[in-house]
Protein backbone atom coordinates (compact mmCIF):
# COMPACT_ATOMS: atom_id res chain seq x y z
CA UNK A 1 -43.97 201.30 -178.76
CA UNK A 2 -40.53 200.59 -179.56
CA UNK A 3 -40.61 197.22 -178.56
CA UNK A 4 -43.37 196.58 -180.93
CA UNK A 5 -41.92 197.76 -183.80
CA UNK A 6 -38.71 196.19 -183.12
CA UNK A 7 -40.94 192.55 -183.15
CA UNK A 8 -42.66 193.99 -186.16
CA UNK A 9 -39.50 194.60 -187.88
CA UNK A 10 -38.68 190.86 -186.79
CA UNK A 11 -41.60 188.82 -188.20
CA UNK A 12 -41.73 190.93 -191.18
CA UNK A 13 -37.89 189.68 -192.10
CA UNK A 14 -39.04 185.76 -191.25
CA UNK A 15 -41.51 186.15 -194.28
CA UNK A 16 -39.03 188.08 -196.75
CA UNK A 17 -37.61 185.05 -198.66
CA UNK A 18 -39.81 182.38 -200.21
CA UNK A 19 -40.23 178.96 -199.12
CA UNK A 20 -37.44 177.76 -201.33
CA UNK A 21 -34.97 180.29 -200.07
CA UNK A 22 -36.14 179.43 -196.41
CA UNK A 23 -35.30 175.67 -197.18
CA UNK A 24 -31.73 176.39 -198.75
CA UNK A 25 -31.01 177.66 -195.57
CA UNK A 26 -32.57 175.34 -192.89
CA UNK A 27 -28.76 174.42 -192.18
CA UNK A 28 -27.11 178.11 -191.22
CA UNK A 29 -27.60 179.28 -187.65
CA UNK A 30 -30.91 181.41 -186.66
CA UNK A 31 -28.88 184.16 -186.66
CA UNK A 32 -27.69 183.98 -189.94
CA UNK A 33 -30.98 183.45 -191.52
CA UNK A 34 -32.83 186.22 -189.49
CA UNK A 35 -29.70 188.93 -190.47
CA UNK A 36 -30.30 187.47 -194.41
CA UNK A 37 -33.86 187.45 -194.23
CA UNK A 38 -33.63 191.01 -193.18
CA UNK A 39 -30.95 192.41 -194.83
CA UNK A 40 -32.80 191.03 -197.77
CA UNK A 41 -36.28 192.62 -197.02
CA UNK A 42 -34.92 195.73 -196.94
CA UNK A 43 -32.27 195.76 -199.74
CA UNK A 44 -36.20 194.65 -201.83
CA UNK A 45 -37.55 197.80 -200.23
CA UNK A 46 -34.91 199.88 -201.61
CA UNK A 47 -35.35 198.90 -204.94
CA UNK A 48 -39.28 199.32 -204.63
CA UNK A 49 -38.94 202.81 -203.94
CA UNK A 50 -35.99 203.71 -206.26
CA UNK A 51 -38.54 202.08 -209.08
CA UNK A 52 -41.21 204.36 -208.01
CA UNK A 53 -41.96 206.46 -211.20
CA UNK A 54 -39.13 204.86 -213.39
CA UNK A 55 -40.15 202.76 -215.71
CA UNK A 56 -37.01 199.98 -215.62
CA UNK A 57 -36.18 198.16 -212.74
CA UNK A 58 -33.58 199.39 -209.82
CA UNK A 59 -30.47 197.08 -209.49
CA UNK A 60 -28.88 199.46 -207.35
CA UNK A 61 -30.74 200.95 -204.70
CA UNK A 62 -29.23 199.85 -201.37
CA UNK A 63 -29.84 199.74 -197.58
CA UNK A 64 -28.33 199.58 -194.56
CA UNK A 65 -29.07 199.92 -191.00
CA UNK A 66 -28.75 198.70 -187.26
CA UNK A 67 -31.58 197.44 -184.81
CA UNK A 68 -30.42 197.40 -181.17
CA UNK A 69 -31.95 196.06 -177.99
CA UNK A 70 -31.02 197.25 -174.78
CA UNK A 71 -31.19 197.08 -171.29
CA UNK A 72 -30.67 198.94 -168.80
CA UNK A 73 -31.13 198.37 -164.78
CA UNK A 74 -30.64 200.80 -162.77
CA UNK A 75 -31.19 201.78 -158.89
CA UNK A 76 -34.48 203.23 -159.51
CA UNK A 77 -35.97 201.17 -162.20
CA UNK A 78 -34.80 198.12 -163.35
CA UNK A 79 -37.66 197.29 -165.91
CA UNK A 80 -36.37 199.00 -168.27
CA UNK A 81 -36.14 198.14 -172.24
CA UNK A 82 -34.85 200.19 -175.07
CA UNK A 83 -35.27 199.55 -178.96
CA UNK A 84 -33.54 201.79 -181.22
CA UNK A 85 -33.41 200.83 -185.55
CA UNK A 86 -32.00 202.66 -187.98
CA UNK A 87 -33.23 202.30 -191.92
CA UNK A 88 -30.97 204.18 -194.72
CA UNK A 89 -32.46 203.64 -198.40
CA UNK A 90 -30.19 204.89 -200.57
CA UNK A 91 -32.03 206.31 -204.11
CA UNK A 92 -29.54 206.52 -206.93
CA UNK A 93 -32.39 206.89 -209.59
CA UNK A 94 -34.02 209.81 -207.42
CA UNK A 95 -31.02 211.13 -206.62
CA UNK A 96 -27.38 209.90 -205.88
CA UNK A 97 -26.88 212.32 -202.54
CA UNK A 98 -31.02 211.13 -201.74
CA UNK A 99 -31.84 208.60 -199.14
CA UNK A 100 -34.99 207.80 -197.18
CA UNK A 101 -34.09 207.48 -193.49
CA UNK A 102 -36.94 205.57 -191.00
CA UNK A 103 -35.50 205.21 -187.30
CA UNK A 104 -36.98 205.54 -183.41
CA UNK A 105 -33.93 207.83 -182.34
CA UNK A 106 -33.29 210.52 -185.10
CA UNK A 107 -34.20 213.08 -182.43
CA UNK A 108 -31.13 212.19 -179.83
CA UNK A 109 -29.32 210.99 -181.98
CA UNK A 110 -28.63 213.83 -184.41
CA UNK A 111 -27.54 215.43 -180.71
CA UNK A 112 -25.54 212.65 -179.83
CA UNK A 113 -22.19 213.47 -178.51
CA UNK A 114 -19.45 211.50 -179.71
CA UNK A 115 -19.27 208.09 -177.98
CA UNK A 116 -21.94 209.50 -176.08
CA UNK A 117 -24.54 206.81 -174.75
CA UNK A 118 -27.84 206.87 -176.49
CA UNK A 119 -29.62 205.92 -173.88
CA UNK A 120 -29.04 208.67 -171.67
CA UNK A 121 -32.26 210.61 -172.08
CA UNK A 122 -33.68 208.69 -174.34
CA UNK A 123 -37.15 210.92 -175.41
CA UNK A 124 -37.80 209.62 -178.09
CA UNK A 125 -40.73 206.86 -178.58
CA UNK A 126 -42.47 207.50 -182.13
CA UNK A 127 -41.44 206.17 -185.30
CA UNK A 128 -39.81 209.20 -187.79
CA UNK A 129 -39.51 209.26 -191.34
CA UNK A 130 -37.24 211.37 -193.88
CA UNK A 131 -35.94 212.28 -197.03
CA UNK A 132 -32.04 213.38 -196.77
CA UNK A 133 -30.40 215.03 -199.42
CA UNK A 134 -26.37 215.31 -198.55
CA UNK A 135 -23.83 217.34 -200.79
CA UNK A 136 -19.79 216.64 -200.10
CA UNK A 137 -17.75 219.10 -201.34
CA UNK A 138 -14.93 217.43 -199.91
CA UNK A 139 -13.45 215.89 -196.84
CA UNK A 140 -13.99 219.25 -194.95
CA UNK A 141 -17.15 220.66 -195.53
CA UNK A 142 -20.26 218.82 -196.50
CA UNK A 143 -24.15 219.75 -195.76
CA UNK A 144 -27.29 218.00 -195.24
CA UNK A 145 -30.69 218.93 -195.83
CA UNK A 146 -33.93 217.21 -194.32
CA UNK A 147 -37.53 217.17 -194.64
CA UNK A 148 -39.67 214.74 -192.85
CA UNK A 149 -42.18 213.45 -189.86
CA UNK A 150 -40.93 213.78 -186.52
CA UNK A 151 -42.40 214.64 -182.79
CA UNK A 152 -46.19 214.03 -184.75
CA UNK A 153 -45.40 217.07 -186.89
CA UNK A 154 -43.52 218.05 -189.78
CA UNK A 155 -40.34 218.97 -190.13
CA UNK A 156 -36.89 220.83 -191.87
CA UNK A 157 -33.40 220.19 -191.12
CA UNK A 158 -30.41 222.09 -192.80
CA UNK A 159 -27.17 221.37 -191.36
CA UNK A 160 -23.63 222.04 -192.46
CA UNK A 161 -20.41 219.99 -191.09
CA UNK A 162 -16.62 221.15 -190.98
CA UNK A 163 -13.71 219.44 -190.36
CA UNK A 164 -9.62 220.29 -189.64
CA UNK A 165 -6.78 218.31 -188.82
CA UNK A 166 -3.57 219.84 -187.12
CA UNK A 167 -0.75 217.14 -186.98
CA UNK A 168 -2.78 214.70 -183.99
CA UNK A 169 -5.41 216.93 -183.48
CA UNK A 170 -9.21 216.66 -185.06
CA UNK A 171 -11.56 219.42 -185.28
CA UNK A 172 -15.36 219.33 -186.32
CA UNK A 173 -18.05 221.80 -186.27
CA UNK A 174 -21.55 221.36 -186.98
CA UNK A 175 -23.92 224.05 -187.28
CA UNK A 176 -27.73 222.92 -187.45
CA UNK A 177 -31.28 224.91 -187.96
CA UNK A 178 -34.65 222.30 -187.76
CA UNK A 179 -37.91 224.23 -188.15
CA UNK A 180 -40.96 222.04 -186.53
CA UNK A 181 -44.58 222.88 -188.00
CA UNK A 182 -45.70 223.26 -184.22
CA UNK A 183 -42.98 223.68 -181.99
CA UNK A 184 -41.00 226.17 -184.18
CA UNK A 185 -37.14 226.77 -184.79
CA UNK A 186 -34.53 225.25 -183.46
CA UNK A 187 -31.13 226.00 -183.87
CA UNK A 188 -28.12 224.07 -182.39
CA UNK A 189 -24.06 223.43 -182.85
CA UNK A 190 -22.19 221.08 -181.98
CA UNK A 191 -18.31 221.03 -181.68
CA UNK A 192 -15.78 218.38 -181.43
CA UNK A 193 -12.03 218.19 -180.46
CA UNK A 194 -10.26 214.53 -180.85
CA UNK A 195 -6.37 214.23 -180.11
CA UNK A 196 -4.99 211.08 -181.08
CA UNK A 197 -2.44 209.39 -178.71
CA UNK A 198 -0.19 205.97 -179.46
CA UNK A 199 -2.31 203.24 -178.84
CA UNK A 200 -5.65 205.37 -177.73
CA UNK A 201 -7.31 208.67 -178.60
CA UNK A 202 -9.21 211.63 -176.27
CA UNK A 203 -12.47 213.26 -176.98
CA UNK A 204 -13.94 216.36 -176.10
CA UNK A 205 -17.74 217.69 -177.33
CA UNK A 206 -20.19 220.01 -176.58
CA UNK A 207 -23.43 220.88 -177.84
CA UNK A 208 -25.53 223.79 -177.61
CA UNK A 209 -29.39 223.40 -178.65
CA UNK A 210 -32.46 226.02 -178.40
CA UNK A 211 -36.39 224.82 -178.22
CA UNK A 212 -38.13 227.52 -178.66
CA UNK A 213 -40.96 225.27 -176.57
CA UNK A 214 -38.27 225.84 -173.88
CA UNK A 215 -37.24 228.75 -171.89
CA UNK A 216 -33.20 228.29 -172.06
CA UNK A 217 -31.26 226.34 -174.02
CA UNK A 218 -30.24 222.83 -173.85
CA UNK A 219 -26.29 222.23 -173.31
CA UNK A 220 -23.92 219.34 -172.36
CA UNK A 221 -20.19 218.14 -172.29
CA UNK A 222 -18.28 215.09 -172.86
CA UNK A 223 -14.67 214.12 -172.67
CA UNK A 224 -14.09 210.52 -173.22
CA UNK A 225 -11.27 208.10 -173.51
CA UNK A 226 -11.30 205.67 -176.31
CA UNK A 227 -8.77 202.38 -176.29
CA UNK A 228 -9.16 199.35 -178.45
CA UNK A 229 -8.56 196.49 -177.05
CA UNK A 230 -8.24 193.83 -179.40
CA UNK A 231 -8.92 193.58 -182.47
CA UNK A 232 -12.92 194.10 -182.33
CA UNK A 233 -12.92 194.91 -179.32
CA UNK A 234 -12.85 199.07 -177.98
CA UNK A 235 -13.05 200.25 -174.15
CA UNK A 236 -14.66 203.66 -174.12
CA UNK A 237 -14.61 205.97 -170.39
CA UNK A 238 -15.84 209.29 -169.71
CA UNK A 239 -17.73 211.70 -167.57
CA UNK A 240 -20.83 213.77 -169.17
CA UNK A 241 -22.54 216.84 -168.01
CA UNK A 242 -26.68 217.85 -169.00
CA UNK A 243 -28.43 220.73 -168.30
CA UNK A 244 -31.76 222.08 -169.52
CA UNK A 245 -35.03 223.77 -168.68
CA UNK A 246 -38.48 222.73 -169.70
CA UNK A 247 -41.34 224.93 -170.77
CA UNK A 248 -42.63 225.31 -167.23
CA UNK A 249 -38.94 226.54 -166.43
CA UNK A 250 -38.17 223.71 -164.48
CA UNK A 251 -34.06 222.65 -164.49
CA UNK A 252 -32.65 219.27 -165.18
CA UNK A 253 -28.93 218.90 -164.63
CA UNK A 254 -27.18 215.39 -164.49
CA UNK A 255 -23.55 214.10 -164.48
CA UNK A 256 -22.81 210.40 -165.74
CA UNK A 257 -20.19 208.77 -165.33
CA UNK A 258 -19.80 205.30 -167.61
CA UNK A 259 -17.52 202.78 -168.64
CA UNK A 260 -18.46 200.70 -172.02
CA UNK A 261 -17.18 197.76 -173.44
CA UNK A 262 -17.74 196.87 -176.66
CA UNK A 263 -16.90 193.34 -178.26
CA UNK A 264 -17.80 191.73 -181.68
CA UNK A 265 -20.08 188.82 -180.73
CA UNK A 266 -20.90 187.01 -184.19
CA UNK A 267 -19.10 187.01 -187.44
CA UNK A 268 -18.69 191.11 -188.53
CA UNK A 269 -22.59 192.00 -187.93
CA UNK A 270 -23.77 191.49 -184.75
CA UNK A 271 -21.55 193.00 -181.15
CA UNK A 272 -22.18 193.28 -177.76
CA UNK A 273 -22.15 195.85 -175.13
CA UNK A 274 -21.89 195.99 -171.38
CA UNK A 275 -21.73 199.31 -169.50
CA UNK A 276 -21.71 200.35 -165.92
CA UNK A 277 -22.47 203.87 -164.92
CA UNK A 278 -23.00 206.21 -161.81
CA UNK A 279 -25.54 209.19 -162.16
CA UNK A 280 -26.20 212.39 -160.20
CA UNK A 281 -29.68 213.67 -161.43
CA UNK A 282 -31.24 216.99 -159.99
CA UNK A 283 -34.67 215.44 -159.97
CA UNK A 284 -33.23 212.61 -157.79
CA UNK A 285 -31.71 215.38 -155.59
CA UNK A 286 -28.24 214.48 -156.70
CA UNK A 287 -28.51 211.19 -154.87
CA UNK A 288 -26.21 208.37 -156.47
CA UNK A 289 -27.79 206.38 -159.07
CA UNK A 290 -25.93 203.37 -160.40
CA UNK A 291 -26.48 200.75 -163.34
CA UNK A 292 -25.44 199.09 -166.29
CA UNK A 293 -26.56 198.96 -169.65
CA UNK A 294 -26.64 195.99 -171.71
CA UNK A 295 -26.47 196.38 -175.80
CA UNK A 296 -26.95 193.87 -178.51
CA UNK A 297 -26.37 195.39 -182.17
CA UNK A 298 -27.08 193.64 -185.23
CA UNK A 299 -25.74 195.36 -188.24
CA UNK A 300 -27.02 194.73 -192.22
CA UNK A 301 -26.67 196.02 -194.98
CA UNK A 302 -23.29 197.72 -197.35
């Protein structure tokens, strides 16, 4: 499924511009054109749905989003492909804190750790869809408010975000409540701690979720090391720790272990990523699962 949106997304782009704007470009790189031809679609899709019920034209609606292709071999499967896209329309004649958010990977990634790997238990396969309403009060408190289409069902999202700073040391807390049509609430928080060293920075998170589809709750750590490298270039190591049970009470529990490089591959839009990683998974008895991961990200939009 993901796959075929992401070469939906793809041929949709190659017939955004006209013929004229096709042939003013015949000269730039394939990769230029496709990222244009894109980030061009969708900046006209913004302004389509800003206009809808107005009766002047939107000049400054605006998008921006991310389609990534991964993959990622591994000791007991080495078929397989992940797509993940992002799409942010941002409203200003609905609202100026209103958005419309389409992505693959809202699910996970609202739950992402930071510099966690998104590909970790990747559940996610349908296509979700969203209206996001977000109020800063300031530069330590702000909330965000959802309604939307995910999991084939309905959906609410209310979620609040703090931040400190003490001399080197970062603080965030984010307390979150989604009510599904079927599967019913959901609360969750997530906490962060970042300490800032000379030339690199430390990273510890933890998150704490509750399914009410599932008989305990869903919890995992990270601590991570983040060092740039060069100047678009950032080397991120850590260890991570899952645990859950399913509705049948069954337990998952898995440590990962990763190293990921990131580099920027092409102009300031598109990087690469390469990264290595050992896994002890309870449903593989604990047995030692290695791989890599390989990332390309193409970036558009403000």
């Amino acid at each position: 499924m993901k796959v075929i949106v992401a070469c939906i997304c793809l041929l949709a782009s190659s017939r955004a511009l006209s013929e004229e704007t096709a042939l003013a470009e015949e000269d730039l790189p394939t990769a230029d054109v496709l990222q244009d031809q894109l980030n061009t679609m969708m900046q006209g899709t913004a302004s389509w749905f800003d206009a809808i019920g107005s009766d002047r034209d939107s000049d400054e609606a605006s998008a921006k989003g991310y389609l990534q292709l991964s993959w990622l071999p591994r000791t007991a499967d080495l078929d397989d492909v992940d797509v993940n896209f992002k799409v942010s329309l941002n409203l200003p004649q609905w609202s100026e804190r209103l958005s419309l958010v389409i992505d693959n990977d809202d699910e996970e990634d609202e739950q992402l750790l930071d510099y966690e790997s998104n590909h970790i238990n990747d559940e996610q396969e349908d296509v979700n869809i969203a209206f996001q309403y977000v109020k800063q009060f300031n530069q330590q408190r702000s909330v965000k408010n959802r309604v939307g289409f995910s999991r084939s069902q309905v959906y609410l999202r209310s979620e609040m975000k703090f931040n400190w700073q003490v001399q080197q040391v970062t603080f965030s807390l984010q307390p979150r409540l989604d009510y599904f049509l079927e599967d019913g609430l959901e609360p969750s928080i997530k906490t962060t701690t970042a300490y800032q060293l000379e030339e690199s920075a430390l990273s510890l998170s933890a998150n704490w979720q509750k399914r009410q589809t599932e008989s305990n709750s869903r919890r995992k750590i990270g601590f991570y090391h983040i060092k740039p490298t060069g100047e678009d270039q950032l080397l991120v190591s850590g260890v991570q720790y899952n645990k859950s049970n399913n509705a049948d009470d069954i337990p998952h529990e898995s440590y990962f272990i990763s190293i990921r490089y990131r580099n920027l591959l092409y102009k300031s839009w598109m990087y690469f990523e390469v990264e290595p990683f050992t896994e002890f998974n309870q449903s593989n008895d604990f047995k030692t699962e290695v791989g890599i991961i390989f990332s390309l990200i193409s970036y558009y939009g403000d």
